[in-house]
N, C-alpha and C. Protein backbone atom coordinates (compact mmCIF):
# COMPACT_ATOMS: atom_id res chain seq x y z
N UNK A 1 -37.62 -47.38 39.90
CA UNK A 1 -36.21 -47.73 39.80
C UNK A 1 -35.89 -48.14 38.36
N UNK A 2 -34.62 -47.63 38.09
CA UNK A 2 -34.05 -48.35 36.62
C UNK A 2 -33.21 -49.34 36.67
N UNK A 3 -32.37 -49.81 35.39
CA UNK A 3 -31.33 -50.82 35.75
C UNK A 3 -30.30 -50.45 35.30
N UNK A 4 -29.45 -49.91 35.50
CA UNK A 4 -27.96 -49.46 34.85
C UNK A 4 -27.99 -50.56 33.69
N UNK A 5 -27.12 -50.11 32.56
CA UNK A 5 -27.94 -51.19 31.51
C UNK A 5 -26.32 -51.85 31.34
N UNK A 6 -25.50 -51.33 31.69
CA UNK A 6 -24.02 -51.30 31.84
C UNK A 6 -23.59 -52.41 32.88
N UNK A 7 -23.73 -52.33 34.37
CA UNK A 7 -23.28 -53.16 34.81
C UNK A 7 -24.82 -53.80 36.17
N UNK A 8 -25.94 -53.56 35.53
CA UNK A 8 -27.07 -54.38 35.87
C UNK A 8 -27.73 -53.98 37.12
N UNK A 9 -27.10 -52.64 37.86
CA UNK A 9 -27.51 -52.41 39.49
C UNK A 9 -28.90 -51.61 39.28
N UNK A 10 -29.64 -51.70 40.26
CA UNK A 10 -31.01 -50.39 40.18
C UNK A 10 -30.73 -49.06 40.46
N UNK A 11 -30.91 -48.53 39.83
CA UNK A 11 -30.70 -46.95 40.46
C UNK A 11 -31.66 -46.51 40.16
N UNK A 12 -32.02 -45.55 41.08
CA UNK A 12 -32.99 -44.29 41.63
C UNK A 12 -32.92 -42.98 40.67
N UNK A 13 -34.01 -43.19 39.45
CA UNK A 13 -33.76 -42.10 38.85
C UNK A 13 -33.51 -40.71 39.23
N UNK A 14 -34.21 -40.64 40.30
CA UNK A 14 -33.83 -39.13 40.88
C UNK A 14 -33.08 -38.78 41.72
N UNK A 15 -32.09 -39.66 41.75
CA UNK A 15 -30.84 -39.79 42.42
C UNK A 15 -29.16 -40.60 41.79
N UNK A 16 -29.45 -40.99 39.88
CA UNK A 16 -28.84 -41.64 39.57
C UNK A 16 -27.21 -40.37 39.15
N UNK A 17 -26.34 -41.05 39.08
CA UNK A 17 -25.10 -40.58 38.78
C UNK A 17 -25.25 -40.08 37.82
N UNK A 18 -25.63 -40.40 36.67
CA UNK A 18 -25.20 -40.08 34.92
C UNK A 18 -26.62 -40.37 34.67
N UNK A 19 -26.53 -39.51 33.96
CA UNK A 19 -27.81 -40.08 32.49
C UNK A 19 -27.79 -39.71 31.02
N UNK A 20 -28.41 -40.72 30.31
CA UNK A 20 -27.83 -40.42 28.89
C UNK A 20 -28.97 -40.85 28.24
N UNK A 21 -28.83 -39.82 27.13
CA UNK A 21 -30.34 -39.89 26.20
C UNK A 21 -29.92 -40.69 24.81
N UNK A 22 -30.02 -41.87 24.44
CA UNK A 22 -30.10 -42.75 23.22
C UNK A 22 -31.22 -42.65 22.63
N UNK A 23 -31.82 -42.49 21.22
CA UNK A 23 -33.15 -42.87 20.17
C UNK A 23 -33.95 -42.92 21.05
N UNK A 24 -33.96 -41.33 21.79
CA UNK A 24 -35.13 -40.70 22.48
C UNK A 24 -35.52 -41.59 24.20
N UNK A 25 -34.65 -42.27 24.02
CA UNK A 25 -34.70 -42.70 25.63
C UNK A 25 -34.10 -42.58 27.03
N UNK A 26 -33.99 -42.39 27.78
CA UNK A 26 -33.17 -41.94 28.76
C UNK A 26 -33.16 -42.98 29.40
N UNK A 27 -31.47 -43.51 29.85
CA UNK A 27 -31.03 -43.99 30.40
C UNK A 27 -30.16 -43.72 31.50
N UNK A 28 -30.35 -44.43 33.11
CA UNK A 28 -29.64 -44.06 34.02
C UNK A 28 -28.56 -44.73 34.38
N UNK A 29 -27.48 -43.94 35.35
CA UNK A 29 -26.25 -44.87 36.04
C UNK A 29 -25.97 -44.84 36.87
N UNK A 30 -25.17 -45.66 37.48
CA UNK A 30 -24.51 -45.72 39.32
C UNK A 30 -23.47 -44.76 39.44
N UNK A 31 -22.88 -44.87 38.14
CA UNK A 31 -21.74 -44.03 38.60
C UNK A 31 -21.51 -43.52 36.87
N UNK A 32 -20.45 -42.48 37.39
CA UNK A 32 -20.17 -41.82 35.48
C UNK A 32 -19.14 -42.89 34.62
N UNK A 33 -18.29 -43.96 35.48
CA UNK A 33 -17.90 -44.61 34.32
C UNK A 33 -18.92 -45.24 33.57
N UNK A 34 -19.88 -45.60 34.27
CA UNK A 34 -20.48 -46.74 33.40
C UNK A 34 -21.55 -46.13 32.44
N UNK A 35 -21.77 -44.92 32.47
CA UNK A 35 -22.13 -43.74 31.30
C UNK A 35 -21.12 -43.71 30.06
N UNK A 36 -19.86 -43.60 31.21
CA UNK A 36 -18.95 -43.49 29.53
C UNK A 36 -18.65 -44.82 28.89
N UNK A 37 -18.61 -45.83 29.09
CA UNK A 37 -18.75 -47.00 28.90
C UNK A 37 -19.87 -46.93 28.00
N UNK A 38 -21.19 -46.89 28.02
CA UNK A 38 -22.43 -46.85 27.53
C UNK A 38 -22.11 -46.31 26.50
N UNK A 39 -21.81 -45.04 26.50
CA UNK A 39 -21.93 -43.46 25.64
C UNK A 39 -20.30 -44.68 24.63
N UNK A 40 -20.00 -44.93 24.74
CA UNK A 40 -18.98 -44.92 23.87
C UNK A 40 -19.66 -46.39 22.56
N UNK A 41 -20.45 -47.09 23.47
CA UNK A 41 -21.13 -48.49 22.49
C UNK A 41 -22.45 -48.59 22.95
N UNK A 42 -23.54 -48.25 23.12
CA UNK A 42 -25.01 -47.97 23.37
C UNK A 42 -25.55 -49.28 22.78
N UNK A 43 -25.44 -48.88 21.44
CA UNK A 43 -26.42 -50.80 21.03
C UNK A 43 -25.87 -51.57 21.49
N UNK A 44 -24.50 -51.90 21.57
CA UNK A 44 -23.93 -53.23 22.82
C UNK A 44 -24.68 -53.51 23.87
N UNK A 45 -25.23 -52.69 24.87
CA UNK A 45 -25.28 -52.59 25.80
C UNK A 45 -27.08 -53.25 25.67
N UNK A 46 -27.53 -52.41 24.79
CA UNK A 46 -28.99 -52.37 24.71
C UNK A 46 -29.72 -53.89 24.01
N UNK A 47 -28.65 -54.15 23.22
CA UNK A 47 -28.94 -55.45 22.47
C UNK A 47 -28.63 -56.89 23.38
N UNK A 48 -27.53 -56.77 24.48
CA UNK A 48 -27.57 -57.45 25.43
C UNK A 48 -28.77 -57.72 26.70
N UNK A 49 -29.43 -56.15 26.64
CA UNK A 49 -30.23 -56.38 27.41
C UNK A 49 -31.03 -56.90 27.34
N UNK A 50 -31.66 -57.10 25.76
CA UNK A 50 -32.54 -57.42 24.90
C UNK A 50 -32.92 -58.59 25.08
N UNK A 51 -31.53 -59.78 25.22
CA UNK A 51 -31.75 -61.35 25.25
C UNK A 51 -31.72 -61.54 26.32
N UNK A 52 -31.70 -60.83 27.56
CA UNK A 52 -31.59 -61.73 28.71
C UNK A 52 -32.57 -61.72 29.21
């Protein structure tokens, strides 16, 4: 399982909504907003994840 990095849920990579490739990593989603959300500010997202 992954963690939507967007709004924190697990999803099932081989079943996730969206996925998006950042500095060679692939990231999954629940749904396609929270891809475009991502896709539009990526280090936001990633640097948040970072501290928690």
């Amino acid at each position: 399982m992954a963690i939507d990095p967007v709004c924190k849920m697990e999803v099932d990579e081989a079943t996730a909504a969206a996925t998006s490739e950042f500095e060679g990593q692939t990231y999954y989603f629940c749904a396609p907003g929270c891809k475009k959300v991502f896709d539009a500010e990526p280090k936001k997202y990633l640097s948040a994840a970072k501290t928690q």
